[in-house]
N, C-alpha and C. Protein backbone atom coordinates (compact mmCIF):
# COMPACT_ATOMS: atom_id res chain seq x y z
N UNK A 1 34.50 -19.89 32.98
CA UNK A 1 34.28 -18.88 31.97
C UNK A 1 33.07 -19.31 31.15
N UNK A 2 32.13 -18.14 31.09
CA UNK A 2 31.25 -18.91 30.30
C UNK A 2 31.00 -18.35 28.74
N UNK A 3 30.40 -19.77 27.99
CA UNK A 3 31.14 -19.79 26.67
C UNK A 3 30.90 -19.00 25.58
N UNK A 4 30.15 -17.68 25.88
CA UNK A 4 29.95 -16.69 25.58
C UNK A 4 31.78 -15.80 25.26
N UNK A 5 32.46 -16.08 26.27
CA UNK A 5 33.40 -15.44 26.25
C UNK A 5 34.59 -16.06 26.20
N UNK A 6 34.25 -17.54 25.97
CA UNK A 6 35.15 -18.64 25.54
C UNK A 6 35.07 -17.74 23.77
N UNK A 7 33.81 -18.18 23.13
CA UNK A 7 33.83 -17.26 21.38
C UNK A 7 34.53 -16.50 21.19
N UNK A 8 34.36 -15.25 22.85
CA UNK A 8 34.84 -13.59 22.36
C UNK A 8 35.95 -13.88 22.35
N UNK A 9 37.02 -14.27 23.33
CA UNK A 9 38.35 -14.46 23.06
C UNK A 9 38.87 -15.22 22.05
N UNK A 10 38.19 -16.20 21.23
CA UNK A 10 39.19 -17.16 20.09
C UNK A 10 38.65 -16.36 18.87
N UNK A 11 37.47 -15.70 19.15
CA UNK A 11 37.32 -14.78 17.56
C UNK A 11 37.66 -12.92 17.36
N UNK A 12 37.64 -12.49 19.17
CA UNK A 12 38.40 -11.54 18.79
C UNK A 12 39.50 -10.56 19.24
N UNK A 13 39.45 -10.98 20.96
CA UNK A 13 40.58 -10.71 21.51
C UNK A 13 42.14 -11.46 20.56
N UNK A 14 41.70 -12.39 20.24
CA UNK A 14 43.25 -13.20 19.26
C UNK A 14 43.68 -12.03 18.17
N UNK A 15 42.40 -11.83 17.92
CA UNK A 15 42.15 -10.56 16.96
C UNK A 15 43.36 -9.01 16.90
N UNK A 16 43.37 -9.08 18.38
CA UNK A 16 44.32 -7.54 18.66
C UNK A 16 45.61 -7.76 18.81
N UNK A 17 45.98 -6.59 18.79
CA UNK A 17 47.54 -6.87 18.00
C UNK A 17 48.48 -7.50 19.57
N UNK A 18 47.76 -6.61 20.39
CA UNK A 18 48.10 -6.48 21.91
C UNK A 18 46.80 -7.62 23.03
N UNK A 19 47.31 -8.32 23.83
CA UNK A 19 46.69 -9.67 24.64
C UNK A 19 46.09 -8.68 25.53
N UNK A 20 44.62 -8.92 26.05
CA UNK A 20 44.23 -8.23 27.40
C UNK A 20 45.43 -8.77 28.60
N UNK A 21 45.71 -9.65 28.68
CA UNK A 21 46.40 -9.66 30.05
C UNK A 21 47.39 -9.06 29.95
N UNK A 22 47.04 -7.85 30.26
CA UNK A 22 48.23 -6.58 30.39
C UNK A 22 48.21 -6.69 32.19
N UNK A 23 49.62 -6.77 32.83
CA UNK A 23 49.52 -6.59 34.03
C UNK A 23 48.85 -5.72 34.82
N UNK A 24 48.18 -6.21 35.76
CA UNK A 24 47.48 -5.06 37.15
C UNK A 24 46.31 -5.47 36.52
N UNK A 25 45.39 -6.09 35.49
CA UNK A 25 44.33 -6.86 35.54
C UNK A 25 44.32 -7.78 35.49
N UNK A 26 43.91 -8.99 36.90
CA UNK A 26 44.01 -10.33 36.85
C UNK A 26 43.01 -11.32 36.07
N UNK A 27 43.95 -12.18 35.49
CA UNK A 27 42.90 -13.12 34.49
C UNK A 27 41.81 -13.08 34.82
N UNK A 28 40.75 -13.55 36.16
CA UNK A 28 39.81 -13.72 36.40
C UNK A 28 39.08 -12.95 36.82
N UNK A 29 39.10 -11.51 36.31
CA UNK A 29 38.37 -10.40 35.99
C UNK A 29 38.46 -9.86 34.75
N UNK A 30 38.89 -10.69 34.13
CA UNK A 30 39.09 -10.46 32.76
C UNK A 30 37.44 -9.73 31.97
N UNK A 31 37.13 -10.77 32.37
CA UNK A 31 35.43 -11.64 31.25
C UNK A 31 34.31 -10.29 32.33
N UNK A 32 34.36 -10.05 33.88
CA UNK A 32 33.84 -9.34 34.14
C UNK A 32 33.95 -7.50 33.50
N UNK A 33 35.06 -7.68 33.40
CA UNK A 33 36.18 -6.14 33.34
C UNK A 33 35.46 -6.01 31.28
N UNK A 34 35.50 -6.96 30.51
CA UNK A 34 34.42 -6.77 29.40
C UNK A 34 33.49 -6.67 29.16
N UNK A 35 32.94 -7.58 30.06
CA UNK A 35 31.23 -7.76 30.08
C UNK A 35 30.73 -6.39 30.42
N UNK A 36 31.29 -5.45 31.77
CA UNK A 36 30.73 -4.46 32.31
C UNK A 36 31.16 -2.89 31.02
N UNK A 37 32.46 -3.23 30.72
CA UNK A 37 32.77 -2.30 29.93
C UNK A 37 31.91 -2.20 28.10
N UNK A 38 31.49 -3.99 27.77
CA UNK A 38 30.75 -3.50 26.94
C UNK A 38 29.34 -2.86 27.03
N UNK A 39 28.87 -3.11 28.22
CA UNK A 39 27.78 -2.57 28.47
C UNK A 39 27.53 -1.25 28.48
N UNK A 40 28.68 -0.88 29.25
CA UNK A 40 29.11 0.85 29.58
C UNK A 40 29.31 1.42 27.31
N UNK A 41 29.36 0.73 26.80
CA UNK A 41 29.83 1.16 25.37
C UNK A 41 28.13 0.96 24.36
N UNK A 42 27.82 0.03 24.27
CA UNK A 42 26.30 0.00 23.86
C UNK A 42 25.65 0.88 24.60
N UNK A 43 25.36 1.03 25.74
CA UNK A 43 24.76 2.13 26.00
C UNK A 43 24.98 3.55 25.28
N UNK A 44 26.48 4.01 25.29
CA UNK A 44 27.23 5.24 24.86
C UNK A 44 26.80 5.11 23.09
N UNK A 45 26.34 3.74 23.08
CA UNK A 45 26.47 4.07 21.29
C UNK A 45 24.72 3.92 21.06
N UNK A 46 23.80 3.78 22.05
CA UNK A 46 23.00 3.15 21.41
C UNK A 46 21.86 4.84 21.08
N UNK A 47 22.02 5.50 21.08
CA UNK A 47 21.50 6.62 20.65
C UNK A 47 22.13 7.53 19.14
N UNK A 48 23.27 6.28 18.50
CA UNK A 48 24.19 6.64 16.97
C UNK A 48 24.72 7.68 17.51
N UNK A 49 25.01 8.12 18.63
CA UNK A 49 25.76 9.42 18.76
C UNK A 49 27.22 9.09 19.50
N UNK A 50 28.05 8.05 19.09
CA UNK A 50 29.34 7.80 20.61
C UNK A 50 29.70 9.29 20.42
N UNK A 51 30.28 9.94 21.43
CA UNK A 51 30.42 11.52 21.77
C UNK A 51 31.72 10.91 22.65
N UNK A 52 32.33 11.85 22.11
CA UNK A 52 33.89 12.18 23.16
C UNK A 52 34.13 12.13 24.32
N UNK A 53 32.81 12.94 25.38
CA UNK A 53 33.22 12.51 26.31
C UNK A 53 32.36 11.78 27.03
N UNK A 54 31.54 10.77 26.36
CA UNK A 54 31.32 9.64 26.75
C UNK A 54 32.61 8.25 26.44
N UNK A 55 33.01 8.25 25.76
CA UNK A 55 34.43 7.49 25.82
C UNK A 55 35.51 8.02 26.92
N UNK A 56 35.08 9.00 27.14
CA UNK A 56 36.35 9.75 28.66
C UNK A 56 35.50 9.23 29.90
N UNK A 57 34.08 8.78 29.70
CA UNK A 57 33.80 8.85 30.89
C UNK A 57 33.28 6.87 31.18
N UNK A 58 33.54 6.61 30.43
CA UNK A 58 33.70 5.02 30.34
C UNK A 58 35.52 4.50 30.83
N UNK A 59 36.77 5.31 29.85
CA UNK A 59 37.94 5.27 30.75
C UNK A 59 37.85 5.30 31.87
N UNK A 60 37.12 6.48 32.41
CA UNK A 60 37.11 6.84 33.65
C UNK A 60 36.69 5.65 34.53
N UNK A 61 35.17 5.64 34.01
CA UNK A 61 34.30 3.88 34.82
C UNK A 61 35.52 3.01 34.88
N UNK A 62 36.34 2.59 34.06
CA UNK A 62 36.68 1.28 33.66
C UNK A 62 37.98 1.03 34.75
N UNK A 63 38.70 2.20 34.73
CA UNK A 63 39.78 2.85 35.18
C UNK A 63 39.71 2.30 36.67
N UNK A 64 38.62 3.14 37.43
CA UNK A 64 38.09 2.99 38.94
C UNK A 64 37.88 0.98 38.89
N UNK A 65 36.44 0.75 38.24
CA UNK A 65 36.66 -0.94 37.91
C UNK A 65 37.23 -1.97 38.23
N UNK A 66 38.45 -1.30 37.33
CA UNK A 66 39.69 -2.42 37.37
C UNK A 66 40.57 -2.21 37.93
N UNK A 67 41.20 -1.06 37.69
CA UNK A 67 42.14 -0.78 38.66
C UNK A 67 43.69 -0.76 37.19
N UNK A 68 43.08 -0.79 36.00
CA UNK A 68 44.04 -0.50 34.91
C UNK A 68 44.50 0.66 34.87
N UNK A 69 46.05 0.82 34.52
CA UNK A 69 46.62 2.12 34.10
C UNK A 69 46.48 2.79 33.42
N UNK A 70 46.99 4.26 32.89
CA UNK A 70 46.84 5.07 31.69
C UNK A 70 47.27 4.00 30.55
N UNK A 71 48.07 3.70 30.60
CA UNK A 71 49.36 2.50 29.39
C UNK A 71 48.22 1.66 29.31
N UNK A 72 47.45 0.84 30.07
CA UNK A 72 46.77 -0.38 29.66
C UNK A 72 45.82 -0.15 29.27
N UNK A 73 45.09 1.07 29.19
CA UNK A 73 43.45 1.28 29.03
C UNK A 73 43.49 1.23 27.48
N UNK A 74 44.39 1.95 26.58
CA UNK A 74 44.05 1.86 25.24
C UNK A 74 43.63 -0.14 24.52
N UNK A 75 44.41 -0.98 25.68
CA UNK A 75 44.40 -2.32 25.10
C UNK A 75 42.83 -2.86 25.62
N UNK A 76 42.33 -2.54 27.17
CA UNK A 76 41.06 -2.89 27.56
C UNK A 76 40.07 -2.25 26.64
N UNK A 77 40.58 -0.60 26.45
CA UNK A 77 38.91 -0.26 25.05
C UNK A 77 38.90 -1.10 24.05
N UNK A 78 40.47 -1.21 23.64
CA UNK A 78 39.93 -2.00 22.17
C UNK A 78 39.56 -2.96 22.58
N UNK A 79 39.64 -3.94 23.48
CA UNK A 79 38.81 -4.75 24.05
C UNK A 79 37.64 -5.14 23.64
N UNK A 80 37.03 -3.94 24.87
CA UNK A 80 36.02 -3.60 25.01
C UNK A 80 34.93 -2.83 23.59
N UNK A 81 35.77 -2.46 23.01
CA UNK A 81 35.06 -1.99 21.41
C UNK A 81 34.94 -3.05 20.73
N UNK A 82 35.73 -4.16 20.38
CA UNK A 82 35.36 -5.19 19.95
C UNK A 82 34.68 -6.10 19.98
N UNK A 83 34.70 -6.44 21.27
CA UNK A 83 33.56 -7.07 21.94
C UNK A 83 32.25 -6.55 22.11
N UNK A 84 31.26 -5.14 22.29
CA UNK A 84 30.63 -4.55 21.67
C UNK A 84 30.36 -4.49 20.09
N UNK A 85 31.26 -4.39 19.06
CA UNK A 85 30.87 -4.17 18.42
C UNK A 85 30.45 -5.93 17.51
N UNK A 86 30.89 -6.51 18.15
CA UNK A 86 30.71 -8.13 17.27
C UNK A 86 29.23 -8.59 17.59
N UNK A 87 28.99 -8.00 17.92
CA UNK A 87 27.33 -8.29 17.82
C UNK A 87 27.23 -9.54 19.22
N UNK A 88 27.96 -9.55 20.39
CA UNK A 88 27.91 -10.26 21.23
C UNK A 88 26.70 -9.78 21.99
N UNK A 89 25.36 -10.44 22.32
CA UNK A 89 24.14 -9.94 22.59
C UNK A 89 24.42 -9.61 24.19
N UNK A 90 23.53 -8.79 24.53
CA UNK A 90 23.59 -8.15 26.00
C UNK A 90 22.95 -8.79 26.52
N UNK A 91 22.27 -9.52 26.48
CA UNK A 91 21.93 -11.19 27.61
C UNK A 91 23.20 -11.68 27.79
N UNK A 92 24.02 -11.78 27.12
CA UNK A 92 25.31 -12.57 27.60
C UNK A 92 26.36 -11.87 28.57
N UNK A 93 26.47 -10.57 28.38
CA UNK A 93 27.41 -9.73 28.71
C UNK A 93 26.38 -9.24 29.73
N UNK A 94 25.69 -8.91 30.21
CA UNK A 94 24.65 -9.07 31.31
C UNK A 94 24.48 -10.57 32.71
N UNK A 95 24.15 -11.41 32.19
CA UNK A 95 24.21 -12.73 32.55
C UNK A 95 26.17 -12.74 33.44
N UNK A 96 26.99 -12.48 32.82
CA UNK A 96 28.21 -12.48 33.24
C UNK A 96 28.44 -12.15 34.65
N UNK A 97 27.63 -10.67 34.40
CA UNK A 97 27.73 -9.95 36.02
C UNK A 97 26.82 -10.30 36.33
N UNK A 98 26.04 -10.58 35.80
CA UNK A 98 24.58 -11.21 37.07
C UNK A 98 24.91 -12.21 38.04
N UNK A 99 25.25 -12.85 37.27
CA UNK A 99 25.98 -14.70 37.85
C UNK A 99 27.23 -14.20 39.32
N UNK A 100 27.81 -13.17 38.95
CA UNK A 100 28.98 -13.10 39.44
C UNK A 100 28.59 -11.59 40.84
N UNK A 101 27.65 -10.85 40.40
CA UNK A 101 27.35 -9.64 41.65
C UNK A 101 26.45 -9.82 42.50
N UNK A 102 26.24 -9.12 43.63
CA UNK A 102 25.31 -8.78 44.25
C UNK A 102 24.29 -7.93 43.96
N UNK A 103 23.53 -7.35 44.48
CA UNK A 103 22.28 -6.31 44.71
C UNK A 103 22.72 -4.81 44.56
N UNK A 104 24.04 -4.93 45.22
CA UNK A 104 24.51 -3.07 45.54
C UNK A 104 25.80 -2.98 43.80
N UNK A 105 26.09 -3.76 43.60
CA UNK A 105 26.96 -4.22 42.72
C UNK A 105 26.31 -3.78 41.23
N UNK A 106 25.34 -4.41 41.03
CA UNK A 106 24.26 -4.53 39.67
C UNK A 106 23.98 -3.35 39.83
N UNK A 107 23.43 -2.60 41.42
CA UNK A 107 22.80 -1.02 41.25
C UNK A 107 24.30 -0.36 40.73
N UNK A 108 24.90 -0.27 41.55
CA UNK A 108 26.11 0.65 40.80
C UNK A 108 26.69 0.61 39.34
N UNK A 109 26.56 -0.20 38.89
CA UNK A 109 26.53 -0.81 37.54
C UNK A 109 25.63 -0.09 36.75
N UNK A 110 24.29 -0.26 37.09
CA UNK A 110 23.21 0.23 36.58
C UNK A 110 23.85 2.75 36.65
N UNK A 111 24.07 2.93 37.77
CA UNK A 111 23.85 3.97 38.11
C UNK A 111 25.35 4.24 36.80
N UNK A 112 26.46 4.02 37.35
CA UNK A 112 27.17 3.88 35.47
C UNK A 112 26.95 3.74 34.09
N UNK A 113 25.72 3.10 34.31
CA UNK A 113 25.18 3.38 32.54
C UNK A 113 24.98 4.44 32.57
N UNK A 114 23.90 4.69 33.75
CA UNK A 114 23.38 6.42 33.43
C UNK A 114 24.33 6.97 33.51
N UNK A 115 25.24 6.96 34.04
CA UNK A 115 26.69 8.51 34.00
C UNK A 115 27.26 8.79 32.47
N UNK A 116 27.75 7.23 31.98
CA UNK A 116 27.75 7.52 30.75
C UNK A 116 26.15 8.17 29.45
N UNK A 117 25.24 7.76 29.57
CA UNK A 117 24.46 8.12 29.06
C UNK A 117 23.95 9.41 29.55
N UNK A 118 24.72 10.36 30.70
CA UNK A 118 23.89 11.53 30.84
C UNK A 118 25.10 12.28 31.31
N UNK A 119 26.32 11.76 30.32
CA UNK A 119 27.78 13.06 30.55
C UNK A 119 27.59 14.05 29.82
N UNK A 120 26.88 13.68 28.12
CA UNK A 120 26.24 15.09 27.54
C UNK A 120 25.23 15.69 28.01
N UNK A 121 24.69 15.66 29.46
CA UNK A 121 23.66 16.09 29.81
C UNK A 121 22.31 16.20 29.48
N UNK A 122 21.91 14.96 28.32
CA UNK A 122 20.74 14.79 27.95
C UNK A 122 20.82 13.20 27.94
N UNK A 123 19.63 12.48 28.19
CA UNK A 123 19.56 11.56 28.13
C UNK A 123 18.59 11.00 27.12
N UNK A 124 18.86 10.51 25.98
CA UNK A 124 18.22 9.93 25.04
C UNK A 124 17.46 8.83 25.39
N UNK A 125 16.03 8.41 24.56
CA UNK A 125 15.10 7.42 24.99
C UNK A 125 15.95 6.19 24.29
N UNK A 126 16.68 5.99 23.78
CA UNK A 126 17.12 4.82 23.60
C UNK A 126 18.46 4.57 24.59
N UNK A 127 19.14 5.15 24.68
CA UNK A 127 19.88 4.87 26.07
C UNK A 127 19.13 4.89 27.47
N UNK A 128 17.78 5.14 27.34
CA UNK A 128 17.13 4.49 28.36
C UNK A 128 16.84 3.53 28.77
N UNK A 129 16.07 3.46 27.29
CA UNK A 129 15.55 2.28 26.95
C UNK A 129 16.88 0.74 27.30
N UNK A 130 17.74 1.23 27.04
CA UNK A 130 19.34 0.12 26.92
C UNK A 130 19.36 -0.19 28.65
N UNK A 131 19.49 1.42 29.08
CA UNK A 131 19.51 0.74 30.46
C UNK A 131 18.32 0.07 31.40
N UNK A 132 17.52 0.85 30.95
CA UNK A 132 15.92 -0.23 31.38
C UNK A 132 16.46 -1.49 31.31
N UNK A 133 16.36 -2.39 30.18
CA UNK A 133 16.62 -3.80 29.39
C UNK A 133 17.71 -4.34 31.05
N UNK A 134 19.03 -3.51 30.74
CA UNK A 134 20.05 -4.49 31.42
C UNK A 134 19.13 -4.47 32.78
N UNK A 135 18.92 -3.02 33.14
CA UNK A 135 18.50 -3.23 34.73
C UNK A 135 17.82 -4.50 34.69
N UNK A 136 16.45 -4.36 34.03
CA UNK A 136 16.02 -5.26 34.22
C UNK A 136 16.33 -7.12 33.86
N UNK A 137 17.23 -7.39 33.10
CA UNK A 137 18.23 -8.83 33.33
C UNK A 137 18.47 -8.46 34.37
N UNK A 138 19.07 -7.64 35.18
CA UNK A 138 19.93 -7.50 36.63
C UNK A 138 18.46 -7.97 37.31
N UNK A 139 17.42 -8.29 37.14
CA UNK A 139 16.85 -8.33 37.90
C UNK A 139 16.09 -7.13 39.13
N UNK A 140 16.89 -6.24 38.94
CA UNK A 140 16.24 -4.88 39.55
C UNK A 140 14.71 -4.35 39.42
N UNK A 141 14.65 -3.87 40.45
CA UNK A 141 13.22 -3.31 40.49
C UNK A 141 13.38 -1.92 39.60
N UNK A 142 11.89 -1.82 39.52
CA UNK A 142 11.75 -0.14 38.77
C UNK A 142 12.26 0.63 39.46
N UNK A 143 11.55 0.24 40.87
CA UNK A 143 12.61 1.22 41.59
C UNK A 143 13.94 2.10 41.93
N UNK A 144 14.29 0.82 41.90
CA UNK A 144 15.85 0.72 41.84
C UNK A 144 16.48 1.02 40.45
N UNK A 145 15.98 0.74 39.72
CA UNK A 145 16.38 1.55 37.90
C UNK A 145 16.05 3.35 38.04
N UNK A 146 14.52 3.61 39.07
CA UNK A 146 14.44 4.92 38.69
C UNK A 146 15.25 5.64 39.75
N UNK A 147 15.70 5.01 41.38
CA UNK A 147 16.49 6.02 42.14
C UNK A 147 17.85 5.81 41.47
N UNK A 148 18.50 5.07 40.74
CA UNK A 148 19.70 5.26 40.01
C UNK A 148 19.54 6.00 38.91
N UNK A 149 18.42 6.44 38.21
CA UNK A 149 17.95 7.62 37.31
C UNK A 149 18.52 9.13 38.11
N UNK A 150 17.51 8.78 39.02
CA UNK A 150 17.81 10.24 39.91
C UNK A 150 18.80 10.60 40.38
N UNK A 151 19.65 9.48 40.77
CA UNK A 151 20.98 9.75 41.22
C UNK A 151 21.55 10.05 40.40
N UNK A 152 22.01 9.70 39.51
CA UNK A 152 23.07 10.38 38.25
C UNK A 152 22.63 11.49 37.74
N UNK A 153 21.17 11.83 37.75
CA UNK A 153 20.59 13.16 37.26
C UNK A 153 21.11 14.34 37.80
N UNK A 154 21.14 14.16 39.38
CA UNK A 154 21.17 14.74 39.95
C UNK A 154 23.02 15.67 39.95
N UNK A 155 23.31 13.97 39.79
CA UNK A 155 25.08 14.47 39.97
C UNK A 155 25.12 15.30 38.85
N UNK A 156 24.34 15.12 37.38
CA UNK A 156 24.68 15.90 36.50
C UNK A 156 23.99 17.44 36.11
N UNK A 157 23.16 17.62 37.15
CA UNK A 157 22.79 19.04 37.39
C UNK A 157 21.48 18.89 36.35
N UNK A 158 20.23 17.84 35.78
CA UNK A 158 20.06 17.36 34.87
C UNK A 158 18.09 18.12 35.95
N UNK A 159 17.07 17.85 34.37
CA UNK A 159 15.56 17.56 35.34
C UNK A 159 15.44 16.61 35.75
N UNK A 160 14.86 16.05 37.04
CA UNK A 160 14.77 14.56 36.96
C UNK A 160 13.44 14.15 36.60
N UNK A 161 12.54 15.04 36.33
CA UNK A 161 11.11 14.77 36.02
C UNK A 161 11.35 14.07 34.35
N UNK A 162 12.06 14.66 33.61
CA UNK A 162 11.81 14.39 32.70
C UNK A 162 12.19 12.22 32.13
């Protein structure tokens, strides 16, 4: 575990009233199952707008993910909101899955920011900008940041020129 998320757990998972190890997520997807979900949440917030159903569509991400139930998801957001919101920097929560994915892994990852950042059907320059940043820690090409642009654009009926 690295000690990024050694901190998050003794300052704020202790924090909730309820333990992440809620059954059907195993310990050692714990730290991934946050890392990816805070990412999926800074993105959703980083335009000051969190919107409704960008939090439905992060459940949703998180849901597929992990493989958590209806019953457990309220304990992984708060989680996952906490850990976002403590000012835990996105080099760290980045670095997590870097260390730990592949190539097709990081793209799908990447193509999930954009879903959340383009469920209201507009995509703001600072939730671009957010996912630019991680892509690029992921190490990804432009490329590969802009056909995961297009791909989610596309799913969302969106311009892709713009």
């Amino acid at each position: 575990m690295s000690s990024i998320f050694k901190i998050f757990k003794e300052k704020v998972i202790n924090d909730l009233d309820q333990k992440i190890s809620v059954p059907g997520l195993k310990p050692e997807k714990i730290d991934e199952t946050i890392a990816f979900g805070a990412l999926l949440w800074l993105v959703a917030d980083a335009d000051n707008k969190f919107l409704p159903q960008e939090i439905r569509e992060i459940e949703k991400i998180m849901e597929k993910f992990s493989g958590i139930s209806k019953e457990q998801r309220p304990y992984l957001i708060a989680a996952i909101k906490k850990a976002a919101e403590a000012s835990i920097d996105i080099y760290g929560f980045t670095k997590e899955l870097s260390d730990k994915f592949d190539f097709k892994q990081k793209t799908i990852i990447v193509e999930n920011l954009f879903r959340v950042a383009c469920t209201d059907n507009f995509l703001d320059e600072c939730e671009l900008e957010t996912i630019r940043k991680i892509s690029s820690l992921f190490r990804l090409t432009h490329t590969d940041f802009i056909n995961a642009k297009i791909k989610v654009k596309h799913e969302y009926n969106m311009p892709v020129a713009e």
